[in-house]
Protein backbone atom coordinates (compact mmCIF):
# COMPACT_ATOMS: atom_id res chain seq x y z
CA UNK A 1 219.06 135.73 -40.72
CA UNK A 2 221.49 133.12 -38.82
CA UNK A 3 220.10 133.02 -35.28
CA UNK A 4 222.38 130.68 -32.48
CA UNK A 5 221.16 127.16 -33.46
CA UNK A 6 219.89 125.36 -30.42
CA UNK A 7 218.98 127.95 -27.77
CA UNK A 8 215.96 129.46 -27.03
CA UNK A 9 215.61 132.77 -27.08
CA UNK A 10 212.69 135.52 -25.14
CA UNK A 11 211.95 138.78 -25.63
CA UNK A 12 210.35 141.04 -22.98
CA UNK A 13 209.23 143.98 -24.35
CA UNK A 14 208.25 146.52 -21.47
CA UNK A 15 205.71 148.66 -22.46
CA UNK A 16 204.44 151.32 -19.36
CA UNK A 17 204.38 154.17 -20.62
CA UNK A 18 201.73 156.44 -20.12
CA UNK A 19 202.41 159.58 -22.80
CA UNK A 20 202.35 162.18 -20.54
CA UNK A 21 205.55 164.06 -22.95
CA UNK A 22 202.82 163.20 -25.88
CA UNK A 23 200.06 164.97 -24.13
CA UNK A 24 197.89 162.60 -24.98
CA UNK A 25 195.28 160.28 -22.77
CA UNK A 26 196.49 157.08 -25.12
CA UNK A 27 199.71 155.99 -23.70
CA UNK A 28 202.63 156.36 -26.12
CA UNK A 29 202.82 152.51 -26.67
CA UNK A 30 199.60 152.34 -28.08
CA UNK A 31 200.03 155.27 -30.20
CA UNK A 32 198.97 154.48 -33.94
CA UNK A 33 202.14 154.88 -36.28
CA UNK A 34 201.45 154.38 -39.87
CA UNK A 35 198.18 152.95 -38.63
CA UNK A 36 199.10 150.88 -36.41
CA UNK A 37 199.88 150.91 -32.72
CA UNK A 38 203.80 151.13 -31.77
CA UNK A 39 203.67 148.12 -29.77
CA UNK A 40 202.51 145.67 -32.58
CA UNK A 41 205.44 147.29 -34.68
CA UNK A 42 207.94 146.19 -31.77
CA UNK A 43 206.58 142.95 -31.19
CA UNK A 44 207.12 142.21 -35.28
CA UNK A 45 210.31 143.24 -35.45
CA UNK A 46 211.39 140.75 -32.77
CA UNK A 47 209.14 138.13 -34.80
CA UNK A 48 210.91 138.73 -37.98
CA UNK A 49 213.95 137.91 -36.54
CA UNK A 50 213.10 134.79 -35.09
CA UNK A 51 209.22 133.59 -35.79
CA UNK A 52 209.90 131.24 -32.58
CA UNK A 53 211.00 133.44 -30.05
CA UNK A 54 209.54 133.92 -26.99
CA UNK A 55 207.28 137.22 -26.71
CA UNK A 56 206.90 138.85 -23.35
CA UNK A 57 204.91 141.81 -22.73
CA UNK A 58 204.53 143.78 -19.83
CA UNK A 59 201.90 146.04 -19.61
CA UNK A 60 199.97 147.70 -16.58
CA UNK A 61 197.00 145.88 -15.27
CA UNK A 62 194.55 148.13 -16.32
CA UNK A 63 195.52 148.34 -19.68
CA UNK A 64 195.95 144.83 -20.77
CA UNK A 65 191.76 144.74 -21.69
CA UNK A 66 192.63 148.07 -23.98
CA UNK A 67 195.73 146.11 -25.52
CA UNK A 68 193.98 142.97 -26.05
CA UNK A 69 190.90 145.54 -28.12
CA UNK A 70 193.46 146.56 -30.36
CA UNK A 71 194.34 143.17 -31.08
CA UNK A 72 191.54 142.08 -31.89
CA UNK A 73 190.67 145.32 -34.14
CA UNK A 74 193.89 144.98 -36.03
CA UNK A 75 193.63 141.26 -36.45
CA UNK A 76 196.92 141.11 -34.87
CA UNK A 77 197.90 137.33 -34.43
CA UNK A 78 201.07 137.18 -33.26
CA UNK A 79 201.45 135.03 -29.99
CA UNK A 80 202.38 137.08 -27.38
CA UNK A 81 202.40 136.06 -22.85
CA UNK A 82 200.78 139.39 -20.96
CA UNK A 83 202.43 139.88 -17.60
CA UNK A 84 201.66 142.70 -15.58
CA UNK A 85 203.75 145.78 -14.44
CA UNK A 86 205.13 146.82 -11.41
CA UNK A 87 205.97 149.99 -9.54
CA UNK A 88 209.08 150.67 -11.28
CA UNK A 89 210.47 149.44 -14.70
CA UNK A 90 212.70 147.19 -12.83
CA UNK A 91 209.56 145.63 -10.49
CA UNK A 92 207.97 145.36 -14.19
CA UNK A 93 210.85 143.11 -16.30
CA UNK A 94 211.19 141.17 -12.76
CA UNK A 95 208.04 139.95 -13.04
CA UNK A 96 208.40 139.28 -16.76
CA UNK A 97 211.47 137.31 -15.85
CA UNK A 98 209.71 134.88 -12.89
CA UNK A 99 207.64 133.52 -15.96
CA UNK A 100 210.35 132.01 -17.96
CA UNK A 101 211.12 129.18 -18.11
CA UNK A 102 213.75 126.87 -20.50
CA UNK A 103 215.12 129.79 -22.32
CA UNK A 104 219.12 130.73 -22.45
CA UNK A 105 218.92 133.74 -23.84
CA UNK A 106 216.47 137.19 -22.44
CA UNK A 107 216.46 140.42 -24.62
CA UNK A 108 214.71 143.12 -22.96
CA UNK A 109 213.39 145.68 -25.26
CA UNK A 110 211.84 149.06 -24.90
CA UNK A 111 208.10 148.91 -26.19
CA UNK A 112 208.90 152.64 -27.89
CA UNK A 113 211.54 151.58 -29.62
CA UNK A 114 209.45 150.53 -32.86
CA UNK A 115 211.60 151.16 -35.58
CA UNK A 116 214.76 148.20 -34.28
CA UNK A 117 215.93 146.35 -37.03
CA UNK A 118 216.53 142.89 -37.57
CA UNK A 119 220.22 143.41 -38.17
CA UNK A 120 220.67 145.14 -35.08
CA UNK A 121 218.70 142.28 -32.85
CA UNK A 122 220.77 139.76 -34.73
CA UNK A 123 224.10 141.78 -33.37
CA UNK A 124 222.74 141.62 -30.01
CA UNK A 125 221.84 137.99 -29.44
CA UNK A 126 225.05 136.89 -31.50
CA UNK A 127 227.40 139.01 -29.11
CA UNK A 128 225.62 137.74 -25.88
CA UNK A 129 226.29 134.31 -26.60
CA UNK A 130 229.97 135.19 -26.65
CA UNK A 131 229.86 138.15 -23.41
CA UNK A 132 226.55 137.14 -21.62
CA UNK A 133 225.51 140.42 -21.05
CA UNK A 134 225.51 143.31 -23.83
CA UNK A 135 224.18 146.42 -24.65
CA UNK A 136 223.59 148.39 -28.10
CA UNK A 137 224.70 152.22 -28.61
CA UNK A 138 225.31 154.58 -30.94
CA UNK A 139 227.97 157.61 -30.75
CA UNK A 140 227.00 161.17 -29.26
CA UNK A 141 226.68 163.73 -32.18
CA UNK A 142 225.61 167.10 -30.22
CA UNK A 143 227.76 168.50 -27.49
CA UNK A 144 227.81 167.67 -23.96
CA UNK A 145 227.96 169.32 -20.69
CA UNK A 146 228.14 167.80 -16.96
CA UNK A 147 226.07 169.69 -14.56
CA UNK A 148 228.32 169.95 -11.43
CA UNK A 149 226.74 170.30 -7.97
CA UNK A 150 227.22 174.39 -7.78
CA UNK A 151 224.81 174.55 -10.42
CA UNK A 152 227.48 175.60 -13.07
CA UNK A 153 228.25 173.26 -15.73
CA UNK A 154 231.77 172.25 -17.92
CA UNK A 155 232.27 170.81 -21.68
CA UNK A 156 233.15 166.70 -21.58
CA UNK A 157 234.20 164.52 -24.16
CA UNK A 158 231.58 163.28 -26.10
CA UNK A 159 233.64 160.78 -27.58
CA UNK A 160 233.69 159.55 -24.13
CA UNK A 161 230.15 158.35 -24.34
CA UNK A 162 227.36 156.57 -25.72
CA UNK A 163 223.94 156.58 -26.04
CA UNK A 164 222.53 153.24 -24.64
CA UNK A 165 219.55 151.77 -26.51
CA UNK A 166 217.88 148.30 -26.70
CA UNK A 167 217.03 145.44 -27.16
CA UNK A 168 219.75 144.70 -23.98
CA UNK A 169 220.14 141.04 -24.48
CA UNK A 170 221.44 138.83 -21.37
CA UNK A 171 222.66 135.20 -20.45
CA UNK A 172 218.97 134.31 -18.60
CA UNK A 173 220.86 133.07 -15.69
CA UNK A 174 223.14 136.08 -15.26
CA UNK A 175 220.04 138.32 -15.82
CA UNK A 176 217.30 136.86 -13.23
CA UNK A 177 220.37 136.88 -10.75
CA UNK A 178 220.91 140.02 -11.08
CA UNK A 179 217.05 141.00 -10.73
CA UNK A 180 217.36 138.73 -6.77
CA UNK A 181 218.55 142.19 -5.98
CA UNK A 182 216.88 144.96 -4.20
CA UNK A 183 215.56 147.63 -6.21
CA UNK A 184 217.93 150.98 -6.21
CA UNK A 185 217.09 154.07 -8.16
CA UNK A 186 220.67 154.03 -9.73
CA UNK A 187 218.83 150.81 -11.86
CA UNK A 188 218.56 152.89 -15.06
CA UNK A 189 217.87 150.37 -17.76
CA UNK A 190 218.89 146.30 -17.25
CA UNK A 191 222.83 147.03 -18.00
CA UNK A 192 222.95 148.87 -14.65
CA UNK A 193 221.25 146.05 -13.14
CA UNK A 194 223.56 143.61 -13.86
CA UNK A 195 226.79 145.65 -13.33
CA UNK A 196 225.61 146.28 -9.94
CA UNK A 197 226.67 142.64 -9.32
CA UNK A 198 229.84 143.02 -10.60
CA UNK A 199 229.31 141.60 -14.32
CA UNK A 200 230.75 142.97 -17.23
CA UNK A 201 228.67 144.19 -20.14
CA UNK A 202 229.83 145.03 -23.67
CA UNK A 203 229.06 147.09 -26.29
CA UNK A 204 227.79 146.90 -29.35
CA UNK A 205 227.39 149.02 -32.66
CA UNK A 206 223.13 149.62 -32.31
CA UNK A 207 221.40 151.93 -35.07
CA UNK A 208 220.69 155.56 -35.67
CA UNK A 209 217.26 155.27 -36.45
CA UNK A 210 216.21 153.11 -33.46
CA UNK A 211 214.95 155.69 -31.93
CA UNK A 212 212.83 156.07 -28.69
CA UNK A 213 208.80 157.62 -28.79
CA UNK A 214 208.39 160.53 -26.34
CA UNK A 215 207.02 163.00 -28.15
CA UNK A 216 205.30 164.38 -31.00
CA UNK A 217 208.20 164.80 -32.84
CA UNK A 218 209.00 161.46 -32.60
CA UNK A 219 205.93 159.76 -34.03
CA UNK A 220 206.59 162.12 -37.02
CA UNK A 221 209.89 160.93 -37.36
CA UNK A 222 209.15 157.57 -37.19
CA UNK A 223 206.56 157.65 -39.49
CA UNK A 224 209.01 159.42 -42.06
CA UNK A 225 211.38 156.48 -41.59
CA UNK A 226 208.80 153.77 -42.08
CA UNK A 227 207.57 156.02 -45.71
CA UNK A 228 211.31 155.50 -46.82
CA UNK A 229 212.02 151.60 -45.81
CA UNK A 230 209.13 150.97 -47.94
């Protein structure tokens, strides 16, 4: 895989869940899939793209002991820099991001988000060296309705809209700039964070089957797609 020659490149992978959806006491990140906890299957997917990249992960600070037992039970060797959370997701990659130091490029990745693909990583990092600031997405495929303040609803456009996944990959300077703000609850995902200084962020194509762990369901599903990439 052709990475940008010359720049160095972090990942933080946020991983705070706490798998309340799952109804389970094991929060969703450390859910085994395929035998192995989610987390360890984001962290290699971000290593198989680029063995030398920069691995942040954010975890809460009483679960970082837990983390570092599965480690150690799954001989997992991968290096990997523990930061703690915050409050909020965006108090959490904010501290992640007053670690770095010498990198150009930040992805920020969802720690339930196992199953991303190298290709779609590669897209990422190779458009943000172009736009400084991108997102991946996929097209809507169900139908959509806007809930309007009288508690009625009406049909949109789905072809209006995307579904916004990650890894969101950033221009480092342009991202901890953006994270000097004040935290707002409008701050949705990193994207939002940036726009809300008045950068632009593009698109690109992201993948069907990098899909988010929030439920049952999901570990099911993921597990199905890991049977059939083998």
């Amino acid at each position: 895989m052709q990475n940008m020659k010359g720049s160095k490149k972090t990942v933080v992978i946020v991983a705070g869940g706490k798998g309340l959806r799952m109804k389970s006491d094991i929060p969703k990140q450390f859910l085994a899939l395929e035998a192995k906890p989610v987390l360890m299957h984001s962290i290699e997917a971000f290593y198989s793209y680029d063995p030398d990249m920069d691995v942040v992960v954010v975890l809460p600070e009483l679960q970082v002991a837990f983390w570092e037992n599965l480690c150690r039970e799954h001989c997992f060797s991968i290096p990997c820099r523990i930061v703690n959370g915050g409050e909020t997701r965006f108090h959490s990659v904010k501290n992640a991001l007053e670690v770095l130091r010498d990198t150009q490029w930040v992805a920020v990745h969802d720690a339930v988000r196992p199953l991303v693909d190298v290709e779609t990583i590669a897209r990422c990092f190779d458009a943000a060296e172009k736009h400084r600031a991108v997102v991946p997405v996929i097209e809507a495929v169900d139908s959509m309705r806007q809930l309007l303040q009288d508690g009625t609803s009406r049909s949109v456009d789905r072809a209006a809209y995307r579904l916004v996944q990650t890894p969101q990959v950033f221009a480092a300077d342009l991202l901890k700039k953006a994270y000097e703000q004040d935290f707002s609850p409008l701050f949705t995902d990193d994207a939002s964070v940036v726009e809300a200084c008045g950068e632009d962020v593009i698109l690109v194509e992201g993948a069907r089957e990098n899909i988010k762990i929030t439920t049952p369901m999901d570990v099911a599903l993921a597990e199905s797609i890991i049977r059939n990439r083998c």
